[in-house]
C-alpha atoms as a PDB file:
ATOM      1  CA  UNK A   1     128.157  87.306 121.023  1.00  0.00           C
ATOM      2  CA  UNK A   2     127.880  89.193 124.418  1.00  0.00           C
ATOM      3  CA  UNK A   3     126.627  92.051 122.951  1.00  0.00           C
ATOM      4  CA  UNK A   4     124.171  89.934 120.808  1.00  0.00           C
ATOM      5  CA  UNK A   5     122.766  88.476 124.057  1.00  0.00           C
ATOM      6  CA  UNK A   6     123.154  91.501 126.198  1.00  0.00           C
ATOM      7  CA  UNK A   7     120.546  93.428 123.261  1.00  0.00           C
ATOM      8  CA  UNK A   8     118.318  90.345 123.662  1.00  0.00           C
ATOM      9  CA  UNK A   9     117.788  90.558 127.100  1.00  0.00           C
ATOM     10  CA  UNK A  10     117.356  94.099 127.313  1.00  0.00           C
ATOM     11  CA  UNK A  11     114.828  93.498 124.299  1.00  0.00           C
ATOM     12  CA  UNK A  12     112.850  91.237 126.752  1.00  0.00           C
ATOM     13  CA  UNK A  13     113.560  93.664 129.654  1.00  0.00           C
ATOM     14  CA  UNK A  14     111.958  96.464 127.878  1.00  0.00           C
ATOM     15  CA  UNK A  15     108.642  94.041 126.901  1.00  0.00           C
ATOM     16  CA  UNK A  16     107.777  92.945 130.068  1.00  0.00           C
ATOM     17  CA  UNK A  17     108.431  96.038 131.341  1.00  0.00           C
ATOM     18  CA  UNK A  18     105.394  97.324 128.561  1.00  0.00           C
ATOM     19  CA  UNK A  19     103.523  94.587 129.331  1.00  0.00           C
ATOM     20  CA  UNK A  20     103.237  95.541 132.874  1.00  0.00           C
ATOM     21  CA  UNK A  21     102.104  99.341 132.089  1.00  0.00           C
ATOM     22  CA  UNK A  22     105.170 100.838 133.249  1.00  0.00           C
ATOM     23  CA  UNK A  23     105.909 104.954 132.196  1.00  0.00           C
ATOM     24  CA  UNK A  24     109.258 103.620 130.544  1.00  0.00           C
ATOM     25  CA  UNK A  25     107.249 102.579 127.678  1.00  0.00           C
ATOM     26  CA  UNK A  26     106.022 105.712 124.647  1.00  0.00           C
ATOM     27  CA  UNK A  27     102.467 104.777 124.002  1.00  0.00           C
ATOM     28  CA  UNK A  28     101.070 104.087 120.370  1.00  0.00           C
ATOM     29  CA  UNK A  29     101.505 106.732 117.817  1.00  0.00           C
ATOM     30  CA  UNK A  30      98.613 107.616 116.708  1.00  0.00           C
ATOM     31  CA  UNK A  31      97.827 108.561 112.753  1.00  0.00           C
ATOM     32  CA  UNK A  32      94.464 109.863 111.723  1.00  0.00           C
ATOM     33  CA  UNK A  33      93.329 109.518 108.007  1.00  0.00           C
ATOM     34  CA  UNK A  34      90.115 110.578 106.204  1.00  0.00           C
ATOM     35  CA  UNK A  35      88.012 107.320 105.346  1.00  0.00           C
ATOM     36  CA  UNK A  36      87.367 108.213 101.871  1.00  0.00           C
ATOM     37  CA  UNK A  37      87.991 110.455  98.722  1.00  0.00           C
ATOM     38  CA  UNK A  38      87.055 110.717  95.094  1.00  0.00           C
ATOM     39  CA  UNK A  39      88.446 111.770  91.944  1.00  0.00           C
ATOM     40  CA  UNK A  40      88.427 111.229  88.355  1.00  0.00           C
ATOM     41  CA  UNK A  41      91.303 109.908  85.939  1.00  0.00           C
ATOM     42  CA  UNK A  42      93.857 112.614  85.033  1.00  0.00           C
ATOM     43  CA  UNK A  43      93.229 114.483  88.245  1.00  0.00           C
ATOM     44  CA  UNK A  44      95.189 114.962  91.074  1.00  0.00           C
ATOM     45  CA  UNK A  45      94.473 114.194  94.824  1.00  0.00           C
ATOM     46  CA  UNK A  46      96.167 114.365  97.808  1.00  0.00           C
ATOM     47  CA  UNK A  47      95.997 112.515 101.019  1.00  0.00           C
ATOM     48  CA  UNK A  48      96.188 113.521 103.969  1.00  0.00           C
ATOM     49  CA  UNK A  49      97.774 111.690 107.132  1.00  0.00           C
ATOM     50  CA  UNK A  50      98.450 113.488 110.572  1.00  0.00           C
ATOM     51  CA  UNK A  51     100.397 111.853 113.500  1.00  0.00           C
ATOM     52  CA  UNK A  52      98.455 112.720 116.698  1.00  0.00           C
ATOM     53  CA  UNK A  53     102.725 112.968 118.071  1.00  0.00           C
ATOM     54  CA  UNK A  54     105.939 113.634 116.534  1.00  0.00           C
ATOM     55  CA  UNK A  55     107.366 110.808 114.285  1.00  0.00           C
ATOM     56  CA  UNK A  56     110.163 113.067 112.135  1.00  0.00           C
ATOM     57  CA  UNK A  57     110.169 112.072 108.421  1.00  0.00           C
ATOM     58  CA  UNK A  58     109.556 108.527 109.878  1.00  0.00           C
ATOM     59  CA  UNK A  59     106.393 107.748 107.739  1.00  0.00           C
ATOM     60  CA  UNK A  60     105.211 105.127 104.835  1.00  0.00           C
ATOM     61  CA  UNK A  61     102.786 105.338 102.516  1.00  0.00           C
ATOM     62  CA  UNK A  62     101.170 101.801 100.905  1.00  0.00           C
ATOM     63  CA  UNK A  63      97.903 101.265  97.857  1.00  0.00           C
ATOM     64  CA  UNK A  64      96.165  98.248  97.901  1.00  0.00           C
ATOM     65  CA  UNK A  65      93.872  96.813  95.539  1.00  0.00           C
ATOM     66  CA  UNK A  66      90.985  94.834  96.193  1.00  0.00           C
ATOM     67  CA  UNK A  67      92.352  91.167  96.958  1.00  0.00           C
ATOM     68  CA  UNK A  68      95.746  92.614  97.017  1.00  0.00           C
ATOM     69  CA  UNK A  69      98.639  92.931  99.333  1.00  0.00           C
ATOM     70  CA  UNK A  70      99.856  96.452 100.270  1.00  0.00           C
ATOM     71  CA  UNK A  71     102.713  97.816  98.384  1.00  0.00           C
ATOM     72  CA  UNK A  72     104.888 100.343  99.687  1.00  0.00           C
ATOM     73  CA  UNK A  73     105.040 103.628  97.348  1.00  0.00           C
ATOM     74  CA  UNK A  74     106.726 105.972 100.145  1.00  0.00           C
ATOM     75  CA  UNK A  75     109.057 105.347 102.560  1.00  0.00           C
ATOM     76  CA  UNK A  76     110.364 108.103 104.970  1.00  0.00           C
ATOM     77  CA  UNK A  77     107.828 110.525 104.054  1.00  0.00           C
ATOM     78  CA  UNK A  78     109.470 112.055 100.451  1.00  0.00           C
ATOM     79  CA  UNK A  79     111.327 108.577  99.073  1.00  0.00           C
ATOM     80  CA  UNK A  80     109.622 106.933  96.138  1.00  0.00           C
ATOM     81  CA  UNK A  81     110.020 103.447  96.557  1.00  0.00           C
ATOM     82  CA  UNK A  82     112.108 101.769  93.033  1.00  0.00           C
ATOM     83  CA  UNK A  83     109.134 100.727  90.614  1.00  0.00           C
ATOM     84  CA  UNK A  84     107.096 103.147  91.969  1.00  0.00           C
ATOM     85  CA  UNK A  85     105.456 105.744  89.273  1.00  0.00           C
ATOM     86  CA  UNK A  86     106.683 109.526  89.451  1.00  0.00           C
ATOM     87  CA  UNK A  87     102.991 110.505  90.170  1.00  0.00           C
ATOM     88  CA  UNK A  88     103.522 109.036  93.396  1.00  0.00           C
ATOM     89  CA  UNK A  89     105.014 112.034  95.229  1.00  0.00           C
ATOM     90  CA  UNK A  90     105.508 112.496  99.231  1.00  0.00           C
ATOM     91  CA  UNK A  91     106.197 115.539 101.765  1.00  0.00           C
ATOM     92  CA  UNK A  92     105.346 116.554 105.339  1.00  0.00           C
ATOM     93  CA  UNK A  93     105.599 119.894 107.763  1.00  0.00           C
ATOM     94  CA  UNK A  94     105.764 118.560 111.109  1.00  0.00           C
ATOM     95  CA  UNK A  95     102.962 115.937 112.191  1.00  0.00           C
ATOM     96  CA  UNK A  96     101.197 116.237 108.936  1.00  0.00           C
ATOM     97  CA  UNK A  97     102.074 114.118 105.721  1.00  0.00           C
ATOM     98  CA  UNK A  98     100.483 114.537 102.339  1.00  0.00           C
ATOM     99  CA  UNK A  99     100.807 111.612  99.385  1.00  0.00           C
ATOM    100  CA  UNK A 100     100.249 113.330  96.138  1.00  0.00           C
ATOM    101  CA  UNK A 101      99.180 111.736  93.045  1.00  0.00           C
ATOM    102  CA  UNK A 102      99.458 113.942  89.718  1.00  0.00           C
ATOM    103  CA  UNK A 103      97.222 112.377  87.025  1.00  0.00           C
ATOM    104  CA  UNK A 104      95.330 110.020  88.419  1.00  0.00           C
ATOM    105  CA  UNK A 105      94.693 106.469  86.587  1.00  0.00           C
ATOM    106  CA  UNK A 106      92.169 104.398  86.729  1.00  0.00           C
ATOM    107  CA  UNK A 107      94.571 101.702  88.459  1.00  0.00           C
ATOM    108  CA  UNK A 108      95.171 104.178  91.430  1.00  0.00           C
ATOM    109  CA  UNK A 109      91.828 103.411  92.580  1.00  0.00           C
ATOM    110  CA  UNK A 110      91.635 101.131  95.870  1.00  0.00           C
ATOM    111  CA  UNK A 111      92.856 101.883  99.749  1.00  0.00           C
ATOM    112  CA  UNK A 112      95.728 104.074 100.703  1.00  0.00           C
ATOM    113  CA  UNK A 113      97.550 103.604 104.376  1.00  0.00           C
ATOM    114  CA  UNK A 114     100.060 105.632 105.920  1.00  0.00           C
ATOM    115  CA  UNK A 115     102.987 104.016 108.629  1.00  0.00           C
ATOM    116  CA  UNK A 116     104.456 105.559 111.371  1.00  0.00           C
ATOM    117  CA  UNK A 117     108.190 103.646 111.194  1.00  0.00           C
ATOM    118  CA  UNK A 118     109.298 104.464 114.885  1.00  0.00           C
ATOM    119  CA  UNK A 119     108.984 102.481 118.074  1.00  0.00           C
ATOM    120  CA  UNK A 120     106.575 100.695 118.469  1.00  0.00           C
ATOM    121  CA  UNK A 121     105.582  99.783 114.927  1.00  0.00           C
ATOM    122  CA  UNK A 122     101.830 100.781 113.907  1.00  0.00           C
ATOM    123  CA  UNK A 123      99.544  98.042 113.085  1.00  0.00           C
ATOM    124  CA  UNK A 124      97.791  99.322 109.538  1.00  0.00           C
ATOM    125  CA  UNK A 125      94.425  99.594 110.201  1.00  0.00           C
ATOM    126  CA  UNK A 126      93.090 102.691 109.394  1.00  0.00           C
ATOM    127  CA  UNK A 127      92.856 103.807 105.399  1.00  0.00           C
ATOM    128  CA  UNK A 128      91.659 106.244 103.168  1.00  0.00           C
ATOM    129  CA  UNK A 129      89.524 104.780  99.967  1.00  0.00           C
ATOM    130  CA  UNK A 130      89.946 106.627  96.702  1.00  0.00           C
ATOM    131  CA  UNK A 131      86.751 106.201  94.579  1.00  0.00           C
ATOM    132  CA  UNK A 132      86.451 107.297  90.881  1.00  0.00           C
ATOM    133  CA  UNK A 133      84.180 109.711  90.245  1.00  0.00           C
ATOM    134  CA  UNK A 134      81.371 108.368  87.507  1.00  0.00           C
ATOM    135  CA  UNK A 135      80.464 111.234  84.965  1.00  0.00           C
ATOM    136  CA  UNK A 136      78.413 111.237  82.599  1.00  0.00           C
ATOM    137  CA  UNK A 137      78.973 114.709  81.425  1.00  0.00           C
ATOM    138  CA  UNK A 138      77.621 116.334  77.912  1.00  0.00           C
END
């Protein structure tokens, strides 16, 4: 119990600490995403996310849908979460991450975010919105 409360305190150490602007503290990680793609069904896209600093394989990928909550397809850059299509497909070479989707359904459609998973935790707010392509081809 000790070490319980000893990690507590230092917990609370290391937030004031950030509160007050000290160097101790990393600043945000960064992750820059386009704002928008488009593709049509049976295609495949990829997305692009690049860390602005290093985060190692530390890096999630989530779709939502339109009056949806985010759901986690990728979780340390390459790991299909379970119940996750193998469409879905992750990798990454150094600060830049790519979420690939191989044929492309119509239920893909909607907002894609990407996570840094490292210290501090990103707030999602940037995404990148996948809109089908409307063709009407001859």
């Amino acid at each position: 119990i000790r070490f319980y409360i000893l990690c507590l305190f230092l917990i609370h150490v290391v937030d004031v600490l950030c509160s007050l602007s000290f160097p101790v503290c990393t600043g945000q990680i960064v992750l820059d995403q386009p704002p928008s793609q488009s593709t049509t069904p049976g295609q495949s896209v990829s997305l692009k996310c690049k860390a602005r600093t290093s985060v190692g394989s530390c890096l999630n990928w989530y779709h939502q849908r339109p009056g949806q909550v985010p759901r986690l397809l990728i979780y340390y850059a390459t790991n299909r979460q379970s119940g996750v299509p193998d469409r879905f497909s992750g990798s990454y070479s150094g600060t830049d991450f790519t979420l690939t989707i191989s044929r492309f359904e119509l239920e893909d459609a909607g907002y894609y975010y990407c996570q840094q998973c490292k210290f501090p935790l990103t707030v999602i707010k940037n995404h990148t919105r996948i809109a089908l392509n409307h063709c009407n081809c001859s």
